[in-house]
Protein backbone atom coordinates (compact mmCIF):
# COMPACT_ATOMS: atom_id res chain seq x y z
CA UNK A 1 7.69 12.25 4.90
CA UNK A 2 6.78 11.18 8.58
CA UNK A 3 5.48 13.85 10.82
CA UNK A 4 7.07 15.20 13.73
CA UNK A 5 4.93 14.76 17.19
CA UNK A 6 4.52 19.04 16.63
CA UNK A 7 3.06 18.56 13.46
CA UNK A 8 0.93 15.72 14.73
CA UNK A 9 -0.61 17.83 17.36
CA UNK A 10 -0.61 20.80 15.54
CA UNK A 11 -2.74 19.09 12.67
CA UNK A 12 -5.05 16.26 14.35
CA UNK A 13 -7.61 18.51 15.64
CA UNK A 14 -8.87 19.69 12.21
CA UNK A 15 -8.10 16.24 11.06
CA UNK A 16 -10.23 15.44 13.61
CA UNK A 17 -12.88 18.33 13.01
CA UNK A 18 -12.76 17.15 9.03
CA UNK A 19 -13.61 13.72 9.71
CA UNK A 20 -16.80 15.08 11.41
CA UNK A 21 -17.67 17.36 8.37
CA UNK A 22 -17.25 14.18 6.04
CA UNK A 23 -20.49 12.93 8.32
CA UNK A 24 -22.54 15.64 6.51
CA UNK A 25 -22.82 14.13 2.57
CA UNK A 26 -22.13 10.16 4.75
CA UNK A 27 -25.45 11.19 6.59
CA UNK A 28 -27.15 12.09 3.07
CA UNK A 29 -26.17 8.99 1.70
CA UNK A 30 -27.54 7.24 4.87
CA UNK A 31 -30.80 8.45 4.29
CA UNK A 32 -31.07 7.91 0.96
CA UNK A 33 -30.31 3.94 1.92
CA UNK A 34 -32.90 4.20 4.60
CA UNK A 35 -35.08 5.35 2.32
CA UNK A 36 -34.68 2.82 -0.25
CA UNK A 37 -34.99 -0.15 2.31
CA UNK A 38 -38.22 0.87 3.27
CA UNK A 39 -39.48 0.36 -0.46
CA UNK A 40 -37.35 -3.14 -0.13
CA UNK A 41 -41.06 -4.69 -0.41
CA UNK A 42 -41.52 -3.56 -3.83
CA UNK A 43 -39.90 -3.94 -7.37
CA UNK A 44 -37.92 -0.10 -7.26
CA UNK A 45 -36.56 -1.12 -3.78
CA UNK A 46 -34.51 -4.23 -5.24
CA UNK A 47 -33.88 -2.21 -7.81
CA UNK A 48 -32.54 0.77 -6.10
CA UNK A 49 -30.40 -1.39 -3.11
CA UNK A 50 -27.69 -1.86 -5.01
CA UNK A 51 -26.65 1.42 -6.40
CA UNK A 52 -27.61 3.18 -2.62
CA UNK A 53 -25.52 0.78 -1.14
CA UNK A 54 -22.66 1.35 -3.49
CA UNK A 55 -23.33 5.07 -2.77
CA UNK A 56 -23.05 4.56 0.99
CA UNK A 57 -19.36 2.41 0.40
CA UNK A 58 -17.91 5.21 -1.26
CA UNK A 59 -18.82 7.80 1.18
CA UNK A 60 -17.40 5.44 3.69
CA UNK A 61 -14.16 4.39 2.17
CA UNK A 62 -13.38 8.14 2.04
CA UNK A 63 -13.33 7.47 6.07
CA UNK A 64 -11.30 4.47 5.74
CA UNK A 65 -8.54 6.20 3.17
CA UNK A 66 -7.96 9.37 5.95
CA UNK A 67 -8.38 7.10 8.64
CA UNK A 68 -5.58 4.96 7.30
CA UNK A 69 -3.80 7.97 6.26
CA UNK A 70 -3.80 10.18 9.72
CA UNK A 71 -3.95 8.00 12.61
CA UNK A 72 -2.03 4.49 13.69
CA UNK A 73 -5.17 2.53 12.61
CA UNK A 74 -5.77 0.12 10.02
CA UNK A 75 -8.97 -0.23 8.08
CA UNK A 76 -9.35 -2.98 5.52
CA UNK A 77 -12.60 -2.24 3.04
CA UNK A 78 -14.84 -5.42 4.44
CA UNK A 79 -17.09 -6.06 1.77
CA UNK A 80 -17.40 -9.81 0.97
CA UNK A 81 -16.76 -10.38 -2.70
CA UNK A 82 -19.76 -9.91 -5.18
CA UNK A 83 -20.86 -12.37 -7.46
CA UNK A 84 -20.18 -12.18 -11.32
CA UNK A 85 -21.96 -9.15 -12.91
CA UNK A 86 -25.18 -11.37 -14.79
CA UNK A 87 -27.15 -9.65 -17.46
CA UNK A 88 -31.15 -9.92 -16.94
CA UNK A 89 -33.45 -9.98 -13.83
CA UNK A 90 -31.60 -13.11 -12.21
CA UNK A 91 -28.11 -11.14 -12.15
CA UNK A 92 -30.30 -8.06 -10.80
CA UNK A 93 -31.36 -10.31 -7.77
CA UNK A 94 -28.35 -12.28 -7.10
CA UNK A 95 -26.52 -8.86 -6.79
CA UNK A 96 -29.42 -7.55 -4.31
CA UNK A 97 -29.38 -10.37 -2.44
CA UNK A 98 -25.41 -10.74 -2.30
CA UNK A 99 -25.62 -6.95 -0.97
CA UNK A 100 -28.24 -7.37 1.07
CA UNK A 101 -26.87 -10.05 3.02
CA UNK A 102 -23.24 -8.57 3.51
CA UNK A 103 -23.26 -7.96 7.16
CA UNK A 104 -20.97 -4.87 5.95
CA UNK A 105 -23.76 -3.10 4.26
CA UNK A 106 -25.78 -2.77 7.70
CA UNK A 107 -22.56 -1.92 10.31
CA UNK A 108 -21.81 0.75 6.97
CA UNK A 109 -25.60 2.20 7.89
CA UNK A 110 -25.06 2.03 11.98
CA UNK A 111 -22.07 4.07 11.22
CA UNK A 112 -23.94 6.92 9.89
CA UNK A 113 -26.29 7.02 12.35
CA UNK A 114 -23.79 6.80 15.41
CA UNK A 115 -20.77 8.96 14.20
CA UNK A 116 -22.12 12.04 14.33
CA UNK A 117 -22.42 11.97 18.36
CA UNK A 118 -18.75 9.68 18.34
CA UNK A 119 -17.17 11.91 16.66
CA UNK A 120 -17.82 15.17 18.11
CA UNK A 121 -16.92 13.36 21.65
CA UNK A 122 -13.73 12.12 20.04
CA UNK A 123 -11.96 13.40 16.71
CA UNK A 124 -13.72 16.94 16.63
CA UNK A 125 -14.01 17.35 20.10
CA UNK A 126 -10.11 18.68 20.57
CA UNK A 127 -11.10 21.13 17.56
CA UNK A 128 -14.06 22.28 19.03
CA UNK A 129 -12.16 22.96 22.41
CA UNK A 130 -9.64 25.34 20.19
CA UNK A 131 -12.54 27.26 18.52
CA UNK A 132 -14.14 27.73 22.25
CA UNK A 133 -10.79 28.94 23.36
CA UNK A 134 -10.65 31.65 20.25
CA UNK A 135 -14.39 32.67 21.08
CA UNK A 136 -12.87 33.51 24.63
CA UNK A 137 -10.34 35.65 23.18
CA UNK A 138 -12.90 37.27 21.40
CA UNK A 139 -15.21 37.97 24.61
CA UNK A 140 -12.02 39.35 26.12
CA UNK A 141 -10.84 41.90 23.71
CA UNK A 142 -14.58 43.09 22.83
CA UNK A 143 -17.59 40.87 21.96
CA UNK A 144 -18.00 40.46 25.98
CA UNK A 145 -18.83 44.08 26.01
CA UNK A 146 -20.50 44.26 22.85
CA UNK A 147 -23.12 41.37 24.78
CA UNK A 148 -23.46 43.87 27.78
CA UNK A 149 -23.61 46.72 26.60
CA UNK A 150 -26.54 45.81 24.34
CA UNK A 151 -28.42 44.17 27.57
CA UNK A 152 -27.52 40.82 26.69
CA UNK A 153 -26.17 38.01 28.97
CA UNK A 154 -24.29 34.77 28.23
CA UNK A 155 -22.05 32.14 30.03
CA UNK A 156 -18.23 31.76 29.46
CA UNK A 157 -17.45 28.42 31.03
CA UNK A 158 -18.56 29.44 34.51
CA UNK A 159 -18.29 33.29 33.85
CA UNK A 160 -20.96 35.47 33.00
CA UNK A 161 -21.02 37.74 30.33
CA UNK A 162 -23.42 40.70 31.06
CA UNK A 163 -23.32 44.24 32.04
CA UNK A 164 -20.09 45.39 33.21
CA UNK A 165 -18.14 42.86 31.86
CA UNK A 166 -15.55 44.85 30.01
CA UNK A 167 -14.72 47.07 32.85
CA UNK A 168 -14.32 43.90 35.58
CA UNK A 169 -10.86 42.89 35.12
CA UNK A 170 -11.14 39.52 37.35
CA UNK A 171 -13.83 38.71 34.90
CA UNK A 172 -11.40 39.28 31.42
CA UNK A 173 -8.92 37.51 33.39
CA UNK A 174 -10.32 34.61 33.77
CA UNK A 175 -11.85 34.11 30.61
CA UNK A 176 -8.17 34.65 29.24
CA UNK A 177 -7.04 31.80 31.08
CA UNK A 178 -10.24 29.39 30.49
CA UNK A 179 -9.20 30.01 27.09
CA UNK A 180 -5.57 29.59 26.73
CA UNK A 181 -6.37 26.20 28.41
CA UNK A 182 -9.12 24.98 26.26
CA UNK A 183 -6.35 25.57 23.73
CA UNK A 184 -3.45 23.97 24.87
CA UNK A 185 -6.17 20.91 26.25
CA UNK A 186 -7.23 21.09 21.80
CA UNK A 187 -4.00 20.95 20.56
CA UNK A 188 -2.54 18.31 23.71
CA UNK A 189 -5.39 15.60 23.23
CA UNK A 190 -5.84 15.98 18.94
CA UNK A 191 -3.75 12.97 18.58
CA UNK A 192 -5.31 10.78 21.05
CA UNK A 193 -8.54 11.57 20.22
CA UNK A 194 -7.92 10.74 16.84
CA UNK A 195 -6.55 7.39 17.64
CA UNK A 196 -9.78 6.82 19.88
CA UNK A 197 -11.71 7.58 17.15
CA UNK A 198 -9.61 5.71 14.57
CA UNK A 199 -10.22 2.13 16.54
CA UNK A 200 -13.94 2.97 16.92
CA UNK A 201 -14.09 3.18 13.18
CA UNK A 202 -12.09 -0.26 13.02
CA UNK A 203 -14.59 -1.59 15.51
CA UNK A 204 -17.37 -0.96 12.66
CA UNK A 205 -15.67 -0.27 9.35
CA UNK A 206 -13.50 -3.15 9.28
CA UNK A 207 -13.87 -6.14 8.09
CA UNK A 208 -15.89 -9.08 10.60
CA UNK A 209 -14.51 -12.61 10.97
CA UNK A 210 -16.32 -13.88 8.27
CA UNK A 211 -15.69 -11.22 5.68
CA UNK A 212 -11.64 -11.85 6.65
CA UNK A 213 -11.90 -15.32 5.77
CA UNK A 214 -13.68 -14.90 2.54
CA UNK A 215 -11.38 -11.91 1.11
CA UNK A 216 -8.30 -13.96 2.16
CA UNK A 217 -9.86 -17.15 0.32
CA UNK A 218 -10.21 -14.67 -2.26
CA UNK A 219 -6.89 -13.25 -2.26
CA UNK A 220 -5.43 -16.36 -1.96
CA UNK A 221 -7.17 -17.98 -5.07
CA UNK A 222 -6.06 -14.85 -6.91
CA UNK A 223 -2.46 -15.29 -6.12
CA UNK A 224 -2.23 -19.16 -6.49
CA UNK A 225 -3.72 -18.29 -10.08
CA UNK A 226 -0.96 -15.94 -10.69
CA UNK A 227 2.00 -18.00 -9.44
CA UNK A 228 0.66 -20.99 -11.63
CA UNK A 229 0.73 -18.40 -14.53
CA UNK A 230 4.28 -17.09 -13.67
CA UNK A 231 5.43 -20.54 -13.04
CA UNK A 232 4.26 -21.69 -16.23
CA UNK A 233 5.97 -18.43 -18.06
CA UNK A 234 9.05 -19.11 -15.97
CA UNK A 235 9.01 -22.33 -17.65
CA UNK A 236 8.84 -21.53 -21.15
CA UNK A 237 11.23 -18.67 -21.01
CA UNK A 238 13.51 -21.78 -19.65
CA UNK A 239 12.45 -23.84 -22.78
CA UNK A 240 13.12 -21.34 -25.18
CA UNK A 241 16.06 -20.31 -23.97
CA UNK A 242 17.37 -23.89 -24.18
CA UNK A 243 16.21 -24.10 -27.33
CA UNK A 244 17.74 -21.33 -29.12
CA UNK A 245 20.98 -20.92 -27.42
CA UNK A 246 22.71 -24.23 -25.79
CA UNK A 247 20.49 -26.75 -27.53
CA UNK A 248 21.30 -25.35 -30.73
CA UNK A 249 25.22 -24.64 -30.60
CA UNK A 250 25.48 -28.60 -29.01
CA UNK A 251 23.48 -29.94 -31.90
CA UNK A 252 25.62 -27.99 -34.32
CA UNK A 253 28.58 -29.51 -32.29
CA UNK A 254 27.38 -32.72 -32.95
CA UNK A 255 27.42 -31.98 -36.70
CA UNK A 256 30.96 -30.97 -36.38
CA UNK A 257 32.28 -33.33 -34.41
CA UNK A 258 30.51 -35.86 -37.90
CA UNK A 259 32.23 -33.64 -40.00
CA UNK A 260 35.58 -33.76 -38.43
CA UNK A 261 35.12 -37.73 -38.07
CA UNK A 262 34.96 -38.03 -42.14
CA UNK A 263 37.70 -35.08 -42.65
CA UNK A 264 40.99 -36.63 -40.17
CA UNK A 265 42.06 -39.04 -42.81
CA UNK A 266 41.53 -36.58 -45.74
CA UNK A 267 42.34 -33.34 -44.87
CA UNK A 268 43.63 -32.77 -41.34
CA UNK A 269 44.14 -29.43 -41.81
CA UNK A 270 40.51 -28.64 -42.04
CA UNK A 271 40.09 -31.15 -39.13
CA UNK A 272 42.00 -28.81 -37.12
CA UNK A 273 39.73 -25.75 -38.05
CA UNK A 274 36.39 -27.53 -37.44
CA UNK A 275 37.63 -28.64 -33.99
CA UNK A 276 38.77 -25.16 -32.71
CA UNK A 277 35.30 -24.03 -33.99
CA UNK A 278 33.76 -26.68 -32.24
CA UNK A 279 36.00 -25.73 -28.52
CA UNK A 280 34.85 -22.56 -29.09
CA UNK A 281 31.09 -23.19 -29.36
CA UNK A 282 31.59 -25.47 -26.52
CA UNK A 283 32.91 -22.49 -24.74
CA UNK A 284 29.90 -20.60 -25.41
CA UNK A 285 27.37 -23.00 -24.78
CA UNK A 286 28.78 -23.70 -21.18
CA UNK A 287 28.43 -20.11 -20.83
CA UNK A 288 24.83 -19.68 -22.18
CA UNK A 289 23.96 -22.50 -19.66
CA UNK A 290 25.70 -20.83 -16.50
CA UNK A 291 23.49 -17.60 -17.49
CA UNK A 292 20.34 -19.89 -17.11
CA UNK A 293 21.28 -21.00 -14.02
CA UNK A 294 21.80 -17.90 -12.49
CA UNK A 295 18.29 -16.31 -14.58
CA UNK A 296 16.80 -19.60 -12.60
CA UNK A 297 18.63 -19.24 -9.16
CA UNK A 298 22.14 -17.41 -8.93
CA UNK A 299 24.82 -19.41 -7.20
CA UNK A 300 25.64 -16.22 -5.22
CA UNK A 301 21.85 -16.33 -3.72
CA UNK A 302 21.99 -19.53 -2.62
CA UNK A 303 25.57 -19.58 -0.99
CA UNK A 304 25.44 -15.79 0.51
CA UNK A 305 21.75 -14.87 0.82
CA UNK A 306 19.71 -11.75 -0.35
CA UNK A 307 22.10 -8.96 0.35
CA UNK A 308 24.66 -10.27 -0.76
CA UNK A 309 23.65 -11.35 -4.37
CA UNK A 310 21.71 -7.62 -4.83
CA UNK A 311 25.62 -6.29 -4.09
CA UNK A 312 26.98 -8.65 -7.00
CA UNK A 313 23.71 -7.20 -8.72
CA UNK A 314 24.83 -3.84 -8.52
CA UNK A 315 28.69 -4.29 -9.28
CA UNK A 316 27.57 -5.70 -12.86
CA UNK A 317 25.29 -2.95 -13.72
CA UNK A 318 25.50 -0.30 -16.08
CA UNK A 319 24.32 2.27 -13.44
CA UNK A 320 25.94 3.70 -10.47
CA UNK A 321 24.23 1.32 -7.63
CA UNK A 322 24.43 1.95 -4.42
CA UNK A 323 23.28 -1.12 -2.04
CA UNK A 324 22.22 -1.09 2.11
CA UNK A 325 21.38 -4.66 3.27
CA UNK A 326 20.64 -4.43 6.77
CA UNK A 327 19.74 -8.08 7.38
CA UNK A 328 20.92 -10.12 10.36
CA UNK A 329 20.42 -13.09 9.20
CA UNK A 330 18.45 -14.60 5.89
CA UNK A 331 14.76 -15.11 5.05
CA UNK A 332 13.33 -17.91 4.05
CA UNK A 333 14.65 -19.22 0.15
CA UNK A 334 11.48 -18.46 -1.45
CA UNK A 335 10.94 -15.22 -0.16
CA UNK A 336 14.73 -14.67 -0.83
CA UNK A 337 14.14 -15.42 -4.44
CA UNK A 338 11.08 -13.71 -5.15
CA UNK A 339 13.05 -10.65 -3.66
CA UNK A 340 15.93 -10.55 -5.87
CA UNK A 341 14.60 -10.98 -8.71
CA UNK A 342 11.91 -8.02 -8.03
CA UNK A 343 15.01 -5.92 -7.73
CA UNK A 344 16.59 -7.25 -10.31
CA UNK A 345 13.60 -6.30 -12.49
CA UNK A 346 13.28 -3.04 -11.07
CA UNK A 347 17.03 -2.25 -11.97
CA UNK A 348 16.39 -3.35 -15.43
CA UNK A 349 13.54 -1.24 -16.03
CA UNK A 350 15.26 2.45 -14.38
CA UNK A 351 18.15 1.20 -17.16
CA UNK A 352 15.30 1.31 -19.97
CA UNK A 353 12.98 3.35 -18.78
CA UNK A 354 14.12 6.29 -15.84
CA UNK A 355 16.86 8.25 -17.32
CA UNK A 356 18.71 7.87 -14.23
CA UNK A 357 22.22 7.68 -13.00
CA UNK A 358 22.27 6.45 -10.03
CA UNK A 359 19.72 3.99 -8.01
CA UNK A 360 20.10 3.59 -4.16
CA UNK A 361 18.72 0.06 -2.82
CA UNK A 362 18.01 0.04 1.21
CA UNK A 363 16.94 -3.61 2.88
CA UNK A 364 16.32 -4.35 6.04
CA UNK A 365 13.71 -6.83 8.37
CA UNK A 366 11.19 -4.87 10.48
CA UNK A 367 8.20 -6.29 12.70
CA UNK A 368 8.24 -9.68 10.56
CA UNK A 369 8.62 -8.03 6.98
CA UNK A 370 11.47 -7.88 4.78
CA UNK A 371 11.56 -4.15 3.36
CA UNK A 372 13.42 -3.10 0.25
CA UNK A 373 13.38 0.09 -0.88
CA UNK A 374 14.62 1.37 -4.19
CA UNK A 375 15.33 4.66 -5.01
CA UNK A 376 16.62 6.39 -8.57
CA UNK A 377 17.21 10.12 -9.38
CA UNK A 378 15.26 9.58 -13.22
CA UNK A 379 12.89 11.48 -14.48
CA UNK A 380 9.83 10.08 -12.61
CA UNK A 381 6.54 9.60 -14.10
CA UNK A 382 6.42 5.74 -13.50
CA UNK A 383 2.83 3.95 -12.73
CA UNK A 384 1.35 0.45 -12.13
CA UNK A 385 -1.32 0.87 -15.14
CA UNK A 386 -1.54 -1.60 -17.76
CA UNK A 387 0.63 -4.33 -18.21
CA UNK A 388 4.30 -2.74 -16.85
CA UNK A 389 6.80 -4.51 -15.48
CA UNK A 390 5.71 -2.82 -12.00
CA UNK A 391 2.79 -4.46 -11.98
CA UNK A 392 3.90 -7.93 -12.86
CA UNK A 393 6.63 -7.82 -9.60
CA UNK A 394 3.24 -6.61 -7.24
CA UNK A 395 1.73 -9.89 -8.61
CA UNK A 396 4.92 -12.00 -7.90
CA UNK A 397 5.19 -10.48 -4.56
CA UNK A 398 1.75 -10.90 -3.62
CA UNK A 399 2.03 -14.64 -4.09
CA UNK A 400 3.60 -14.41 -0.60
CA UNK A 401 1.61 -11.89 0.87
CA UNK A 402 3.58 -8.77 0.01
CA UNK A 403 2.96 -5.45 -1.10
CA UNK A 404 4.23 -2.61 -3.24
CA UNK A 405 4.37 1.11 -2.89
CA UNK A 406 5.39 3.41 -5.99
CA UNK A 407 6.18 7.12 -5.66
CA UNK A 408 7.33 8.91 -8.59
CA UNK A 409 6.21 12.00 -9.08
CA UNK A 410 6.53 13.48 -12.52
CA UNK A 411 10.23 14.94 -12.39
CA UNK A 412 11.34 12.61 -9.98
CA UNK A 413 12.76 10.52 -7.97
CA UNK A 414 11.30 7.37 -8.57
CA UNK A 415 10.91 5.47 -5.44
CA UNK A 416 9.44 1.92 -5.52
CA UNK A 417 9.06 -0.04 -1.73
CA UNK A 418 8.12 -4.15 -1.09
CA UNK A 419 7.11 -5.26 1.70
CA UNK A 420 7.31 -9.29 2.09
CA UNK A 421 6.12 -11.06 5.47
CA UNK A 422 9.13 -13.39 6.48
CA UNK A 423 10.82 -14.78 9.43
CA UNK A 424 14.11 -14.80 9.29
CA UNK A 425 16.47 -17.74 9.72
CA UNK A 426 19.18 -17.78 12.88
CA UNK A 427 22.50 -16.21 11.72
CA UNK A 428 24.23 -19.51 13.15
CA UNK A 429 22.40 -22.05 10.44
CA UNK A 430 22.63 -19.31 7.90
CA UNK A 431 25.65 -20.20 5.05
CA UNK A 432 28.66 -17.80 5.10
């Protein structure tokens, strides 16, 4: 559920103030990698790099996940890929040196020793004005004249808290005020703050140039590989479906149509029979074949677009579908493909699986991605583990760069969202 600009200001200075706590076991972890690079000379230092620097990643994807999570900023883990886990002392080295030289692993230990001073100027500091602006309250209603009255003397801001303090009304005053404002200057500049300190951890958490360009090579070898493989499934579900349903009833048509040949003279009768038999496997063979073409490309998806096909979708399934298509004009034919047939296999499995009624499908284009969102009232409990259906669509999507999202808590509702990068085409060039 998106946050109200309230609850964002309400919540970012202890956002703000946890993300400087999380500095405490980072920090730990930073020494301990300091620590092990100075033995880098010897035997236990290669030995030890790996696992410290593994230690330092987690601590530091923990930033990335709430930075992600609470602020506008985007932080992509930017660790080049490792090399193939090798048994013995050459996979030991290849692995140190692979870490060693991932310019990653040394921004990950600048970070720990900068963000303690960033961070309490930035994300904590809106938290820290709060707290100052409760310890003024405090002073006010009685710890200021606790301090005098025991001889002591401290500064409030520019006030001074000594002898006398709780009977000088000016004094209480003003520290009432310099409070309420550090407050309201906490709770106004939490979200900001946060941002600020969001893009510094960009600046150093993210990925560099080069680590980009070898996780996209990476990415993309990963999805060419799995498009080959669903290509090549695609294929022989084609095959066999030829070859058990139309392939079959026309070569039993042929063997008919022999049959009949040899039986008009004889018994025309019988004739008669075979060739109704035959017109009616005919019948059914056409039939099989349209239902390929549409498992291979509907005619409604190539003549009306996206939208329109999920509608015809909907109107021939079993469950109560409801259908949004918010799309001025269509995406690109692949994309458009690889779209309905994600919700087409997302329809099939709340049938099988959900123990729903009724599914609600919203799709619109937003910033250069085509969104679809699909949403049943089942029973929940749905996950991307193993080898579901769920997880086969993320790997069709991600051939063209998109992403899915599952929610579905146990109980329900299920809701399942893909995001696919497309442009779309202009609505005048687009088929009616």
């Amino acid at each position: 559920m998106e946050e109200t600009r309230l609850q964002r200001h309400v919540r970012a200075p202890w956002r703000g103030l946890a993300l400087w706590l999380l500095g405490i076991p980072a920090t730990l972890a930073g020494l301990w990698f300091i620590a092990v690079v100075s033995m880098i000379t010897s035997f236990v230092g290669v030995l030890l790099f790996p696992s410290s620097a593994m230690l330092l990643r987690e601590r530091l994807d923990a930033y990335r996940v709430r930075i992600n999570r609470w602020t506008d900023v985007r932080i992509a883990r930017p660790y080049l890929p490792e090399p193939e886990r090798e048994p013995g002392l050459q996979g030991m080295v290849r692995r140190f040196v692979a870490l060693i030289s991932d310019p990653a692993t040394w921004r990950d230990y600048l970070w720990v020793l900068t963000d303690p001073v960033v961070s309490a100027l930035t994300a904590a500091l809106p938290a820290m004005l709060i707290l100052y602006g409760v310890w003024g309250y405090v002073l006010a209603a009685f710890a200021g004249d606790m301090i005098g009255h025991y001889g002591g003397s401290d500064w409030y801001a520019y006030i001074h808290v000594t002898a006398g303090y709780g009977r000088d009304t000016g004094r209480i005053l003003s520290t009432v005020v310099v409070a309420t404002a550090c407050i309201a200057l906490g709770y106004a500049i939490g979200p900001k703050m946060l941002t600020a300190y969001g893009h510094w951890g960009r600046a150093l958490l993210g990925p560099t140039r080069k680590s980009e360009l070898a996780l996209r090579v990476q990415h993309l070898t990963e999805t060419r590989s799995e498009a080959v493989d669903a290509s090549a499934a695609e294929l022989r579900r084609i095959e066999r479906d030829l070859h058990d349903g139309a392939q079959a009833r026309l070569v039993a048509m042929g063997m008919s149509l022999g049959a009949i040949e040899h039986l008009l003279d004889r018994d025309p009768e019988k004739a008669r029979i075979l060739l109704a038999e035959t017109r009616a496997s005919s019948a059914k063979a056409l039939h099989e074949l349209r239902d390929l073409v549409r498992g291979i490309h509907p005619p409604v998806l190539a003549d009306r677009g996206v939208g329109d096909a999920v509608r015809a979708l909907a109107l021939d399934h079993p469950m109560d579908v409801e259908v949004s298509a918010d799309l001025p004009a269509r995406p690109e034919p692949p994309v458009e493909s690889a779209a309905y047939f994600a919700v087409s296999e997302i329809l099939t499995n709340a049938a099988k699986h959900s123990g729903a009624s009724r599914v609600w499908i919203d799709m619109r284009h937003e910033n250069g991605m085509l969104r679809i969102t699909v949403t049943d009232d089942g029973r929940g409990g749905a996950t991307l583990d193993g080898g579901s259906g769920l997880r086969g669509i993320e790997r069709r999507i991600g051939t063209f760069d998109g992403v899915l999202a599952l929610s579905s808590p146990p109980g329900g509702p299920t809701i399942v969202t893909m995001e696919l990068p497309c442009a779309l085409s202009s609505p005048k060039i687009s088929p009616s």
